[in-house]
Protein backbone atom coordinates (compact mmCIF):
# COMPACT_ATOMS: atom_id res chain seq x y z
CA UNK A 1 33.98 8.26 -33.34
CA UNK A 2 35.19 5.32 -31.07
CA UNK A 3 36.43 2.73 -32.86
CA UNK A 4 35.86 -1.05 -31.41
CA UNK A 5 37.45 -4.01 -32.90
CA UNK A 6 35.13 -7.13 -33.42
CA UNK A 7 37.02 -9.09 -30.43
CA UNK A 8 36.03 -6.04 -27.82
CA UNK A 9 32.32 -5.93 -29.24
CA UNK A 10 32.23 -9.46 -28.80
CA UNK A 11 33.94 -10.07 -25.29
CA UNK A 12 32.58 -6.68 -23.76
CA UNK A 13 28.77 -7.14 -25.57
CA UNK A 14 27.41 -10.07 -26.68
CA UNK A 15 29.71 -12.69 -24.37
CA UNK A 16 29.12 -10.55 -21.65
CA UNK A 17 24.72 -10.24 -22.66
CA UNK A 18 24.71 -14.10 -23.35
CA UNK A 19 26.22 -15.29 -19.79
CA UNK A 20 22.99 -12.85 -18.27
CA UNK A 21 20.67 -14.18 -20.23
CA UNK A 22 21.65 -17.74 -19.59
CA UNK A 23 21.92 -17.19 -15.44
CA UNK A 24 18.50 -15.14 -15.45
CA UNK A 25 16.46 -17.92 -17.69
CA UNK A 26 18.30 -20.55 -15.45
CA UNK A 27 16.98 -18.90 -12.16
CA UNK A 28 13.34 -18.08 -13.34
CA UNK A 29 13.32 -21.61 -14.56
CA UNK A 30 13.97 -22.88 -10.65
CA UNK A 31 11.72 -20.33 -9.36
CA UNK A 32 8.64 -21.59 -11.52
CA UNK A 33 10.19 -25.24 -11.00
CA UNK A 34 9.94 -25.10 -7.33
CA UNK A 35 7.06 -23.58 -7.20
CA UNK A 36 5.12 -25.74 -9.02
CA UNK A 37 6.61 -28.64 -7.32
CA UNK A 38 5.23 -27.22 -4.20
CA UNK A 39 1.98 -26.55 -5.49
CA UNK A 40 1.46 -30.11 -6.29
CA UNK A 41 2.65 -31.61 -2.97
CA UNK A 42 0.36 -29.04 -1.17
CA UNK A 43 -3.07 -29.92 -3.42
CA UNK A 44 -2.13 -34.01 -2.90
CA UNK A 45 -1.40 -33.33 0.86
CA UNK A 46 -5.03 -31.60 0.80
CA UNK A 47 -6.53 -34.75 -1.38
CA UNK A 48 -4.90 -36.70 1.42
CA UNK A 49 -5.76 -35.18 4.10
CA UNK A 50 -9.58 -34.35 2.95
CA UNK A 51 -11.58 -37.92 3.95
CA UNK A 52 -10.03 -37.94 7.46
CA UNK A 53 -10.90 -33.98 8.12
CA UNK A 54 -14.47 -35.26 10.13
CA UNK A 55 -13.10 -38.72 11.39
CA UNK A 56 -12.31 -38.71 15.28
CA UNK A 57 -8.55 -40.06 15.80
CA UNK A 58 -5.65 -39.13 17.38
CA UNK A 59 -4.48 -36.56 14.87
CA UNK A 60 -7.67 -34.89 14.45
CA UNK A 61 -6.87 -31.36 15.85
CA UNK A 62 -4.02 -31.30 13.18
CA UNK A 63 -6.13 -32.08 10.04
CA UNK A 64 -7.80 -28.61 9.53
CA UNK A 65 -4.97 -26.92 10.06
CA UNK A 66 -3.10 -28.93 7.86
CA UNK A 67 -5.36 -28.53 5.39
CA UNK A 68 -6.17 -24.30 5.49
CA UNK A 69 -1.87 -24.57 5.56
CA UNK A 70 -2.16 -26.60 2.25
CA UNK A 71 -4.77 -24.24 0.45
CA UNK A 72 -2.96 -21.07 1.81
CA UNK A 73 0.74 -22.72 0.07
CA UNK A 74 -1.14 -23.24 -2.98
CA UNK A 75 -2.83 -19.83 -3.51
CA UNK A 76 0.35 -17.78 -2.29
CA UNK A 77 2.84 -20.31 -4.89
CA UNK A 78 0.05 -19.87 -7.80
CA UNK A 79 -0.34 -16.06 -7.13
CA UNK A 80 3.28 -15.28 -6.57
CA UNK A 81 3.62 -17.50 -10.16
CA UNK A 82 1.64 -14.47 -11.80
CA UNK A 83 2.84 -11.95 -10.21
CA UNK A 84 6.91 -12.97 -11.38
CA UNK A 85 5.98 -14.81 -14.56
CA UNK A 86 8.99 -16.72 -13.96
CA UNK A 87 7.84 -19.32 -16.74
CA UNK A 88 7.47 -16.67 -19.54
CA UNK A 89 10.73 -15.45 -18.37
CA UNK A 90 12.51 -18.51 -18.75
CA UNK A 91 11.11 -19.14 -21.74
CA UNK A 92 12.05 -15.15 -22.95
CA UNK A 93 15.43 -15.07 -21.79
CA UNK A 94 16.74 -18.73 -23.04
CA UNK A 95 15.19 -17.71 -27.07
CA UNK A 96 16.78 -14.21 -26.70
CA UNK A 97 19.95 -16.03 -25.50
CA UNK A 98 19.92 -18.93 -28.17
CA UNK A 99 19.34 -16.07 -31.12
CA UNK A 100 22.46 -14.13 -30.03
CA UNK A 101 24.57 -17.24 -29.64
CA UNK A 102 23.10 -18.32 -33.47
CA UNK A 103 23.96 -14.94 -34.68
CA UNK A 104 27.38 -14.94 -32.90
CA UNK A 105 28.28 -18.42 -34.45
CA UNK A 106 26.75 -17.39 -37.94
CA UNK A 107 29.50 -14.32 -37.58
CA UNK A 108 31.91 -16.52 -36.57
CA UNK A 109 31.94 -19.39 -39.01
CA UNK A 110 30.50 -16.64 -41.77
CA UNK A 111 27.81 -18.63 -42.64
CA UNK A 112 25.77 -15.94 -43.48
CA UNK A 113 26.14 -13.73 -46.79
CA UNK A 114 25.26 -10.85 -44.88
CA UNK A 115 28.53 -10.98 -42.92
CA UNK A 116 30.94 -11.82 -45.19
CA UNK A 117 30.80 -8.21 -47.06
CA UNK A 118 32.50 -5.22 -46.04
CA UNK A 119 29.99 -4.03 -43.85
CA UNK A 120 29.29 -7.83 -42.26
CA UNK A 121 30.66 -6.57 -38.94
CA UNK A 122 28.13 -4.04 -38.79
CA UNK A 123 25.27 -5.67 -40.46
CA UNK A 124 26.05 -7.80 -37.47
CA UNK A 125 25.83 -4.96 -34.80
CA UNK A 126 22.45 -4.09 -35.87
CA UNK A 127 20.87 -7.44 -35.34
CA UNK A 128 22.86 -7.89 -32.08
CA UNK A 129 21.56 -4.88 -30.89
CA UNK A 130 17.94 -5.30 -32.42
CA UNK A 131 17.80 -8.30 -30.54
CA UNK A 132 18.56 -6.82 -27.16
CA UNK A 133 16.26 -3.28 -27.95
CA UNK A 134 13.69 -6.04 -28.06
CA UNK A 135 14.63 -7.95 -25.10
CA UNK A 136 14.33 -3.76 -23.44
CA UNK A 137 11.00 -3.48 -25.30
CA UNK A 138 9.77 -6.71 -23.56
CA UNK A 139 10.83 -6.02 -19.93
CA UNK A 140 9.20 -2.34 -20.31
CA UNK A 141 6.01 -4.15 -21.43
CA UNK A 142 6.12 -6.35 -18.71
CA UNK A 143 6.67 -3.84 -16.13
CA UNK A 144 3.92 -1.54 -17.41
CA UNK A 145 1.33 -4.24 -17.76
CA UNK A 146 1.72 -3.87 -21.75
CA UNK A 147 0.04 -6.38 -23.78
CA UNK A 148 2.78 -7.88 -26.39
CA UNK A 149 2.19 -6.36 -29.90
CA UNK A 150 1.73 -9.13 -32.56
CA UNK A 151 4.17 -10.00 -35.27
CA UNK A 152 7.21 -9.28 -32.61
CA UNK A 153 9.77 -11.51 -34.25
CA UNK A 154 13.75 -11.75 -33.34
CA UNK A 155 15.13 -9.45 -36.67
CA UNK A 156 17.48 -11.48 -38.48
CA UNK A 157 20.51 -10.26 -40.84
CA UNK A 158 19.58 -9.58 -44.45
CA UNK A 159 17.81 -7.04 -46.40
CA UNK A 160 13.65 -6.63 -45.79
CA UNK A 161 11.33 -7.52 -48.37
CA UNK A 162 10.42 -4.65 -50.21
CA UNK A 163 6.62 -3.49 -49.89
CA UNK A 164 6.03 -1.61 -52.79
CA UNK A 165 4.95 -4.61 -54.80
CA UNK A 166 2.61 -5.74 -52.28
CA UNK A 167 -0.99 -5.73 -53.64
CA UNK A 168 -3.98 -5.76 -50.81
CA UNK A 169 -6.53 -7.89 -52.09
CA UNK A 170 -10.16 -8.24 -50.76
CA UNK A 171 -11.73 -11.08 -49.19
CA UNK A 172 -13.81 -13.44 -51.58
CA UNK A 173 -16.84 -12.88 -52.25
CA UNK A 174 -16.34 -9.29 -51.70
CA UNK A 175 -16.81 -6.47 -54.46
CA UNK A 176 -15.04 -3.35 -54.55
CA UNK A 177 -17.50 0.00 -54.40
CA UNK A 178 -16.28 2.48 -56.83
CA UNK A 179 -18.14 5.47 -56.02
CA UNK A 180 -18.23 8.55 -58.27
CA UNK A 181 -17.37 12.00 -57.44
CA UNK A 182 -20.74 12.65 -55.48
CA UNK A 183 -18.89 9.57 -53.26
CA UNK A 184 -22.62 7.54 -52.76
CA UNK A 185 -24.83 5.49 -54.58
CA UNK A 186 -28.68 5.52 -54.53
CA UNK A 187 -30.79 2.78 -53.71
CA UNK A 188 -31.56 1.56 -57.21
CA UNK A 189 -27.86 1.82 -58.29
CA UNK A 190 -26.79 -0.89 -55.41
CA UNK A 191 -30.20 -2.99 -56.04
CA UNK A 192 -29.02 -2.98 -59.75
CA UNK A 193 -25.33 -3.73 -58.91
CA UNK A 194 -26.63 -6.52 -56.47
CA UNK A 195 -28.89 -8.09 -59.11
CA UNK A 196 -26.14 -8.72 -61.88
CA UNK A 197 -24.09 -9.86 -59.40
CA UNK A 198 -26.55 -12.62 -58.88
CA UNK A 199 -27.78 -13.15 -61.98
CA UNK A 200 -25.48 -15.93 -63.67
CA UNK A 201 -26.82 -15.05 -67.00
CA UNK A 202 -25.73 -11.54 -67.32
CA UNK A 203 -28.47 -10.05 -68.15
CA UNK A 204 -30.26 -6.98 -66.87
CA UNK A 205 -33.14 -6.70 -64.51
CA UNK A 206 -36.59 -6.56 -65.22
């Protein structure tokens, strides 16, 4: 087993996964900056440009042009927006890069219970590592086309609620149907069942 001492896991790990996180959300945050920017100038050039398009003038043999320049900039800038989602980036890389740096200074300072015990420094591993398997999990999604499950949350140090106490309940309104062994009812059994359900006096139909 290869032993690494907290200062290596930190320097050679999460130091070293922090600094890419921070340059990658910093250049998809330019990317989707400039090309936004650009989009904008391009569809108030063509709002501009768009009353003197039938106009004679000195400039007129430059106006459609212009304009069929301006429409092509914004399709390619919105299209190649999709295509590198470098807003959804940004936005994935800087969380995934402020929850290790939380972590890191929760570790640190032990702020946290859960690294202050004899296992903290591991206890601290796993959630390191958790958080960059999902970081993996993400980029595979995104290069597959994947929709992102629901209820994918950054894990965070501490034990998990148990779920053996948890008790499904049904919606209001809405009765449970017991069935026997033969596993169905007949038709007067659920008229019956539907009747003193209805019936606020209790009492049995006619």
């Amino acid at each position: 087993m290869i032993d690494m001492d907290v200062q290596t896991y930190l320097s050679d790990r999460v130091d070293d996964q922090i600094n890419w996180l921070g340059t990658k959300s910093d250049n998809n945050k330019s990317a989707f900056l400039r090309f936004r920017v650009l989009s904008i100038c391009l569809g108030a050039l063509i709002t501009i440009l768009s009353p003197y398009a039938g106009k004679p003038g000195r400039w007129q043999v430059w106006i459609p042009p212009l304009l069929q320049l301006s429409g092509a900039g914004v399709a390619i800038a919105g299209s190649l927006l999709a295509l590198n989602q470098n807003q959804e980036n940004w936005i994935r890389y800087r969380t995934l890069r402020e929850a290790l740096c939380r972590e890191k200074m929760l570790f640190l300072t032990g702020s946290n219970e859960a690294y202050c015990g004899p296992d903290g420094f591991h206890q601290f591993v796993r959630v390191v590592e958790g958080i960059m398997a999902q970081e993996r999990s993400s980029w595979t999604r995104q290069a597959t086309n994947c929709p992102e499950p629901h209820g994918n949350a950054i894990p965070e140090a501490g034990p998990h609620p148990d779920a053996k106490g948890a008790r499904t309940t049904s919606p209001a309104g809405v009765h449970e149907n017991r069935l026997g062994p033969g596993g169905h009812q007949s038709a007067s059994e659920v008229g019956t069942t539907a009747a003193q359900q209805n019936d606020p006096s209790g009492s049995d139909p006619p």
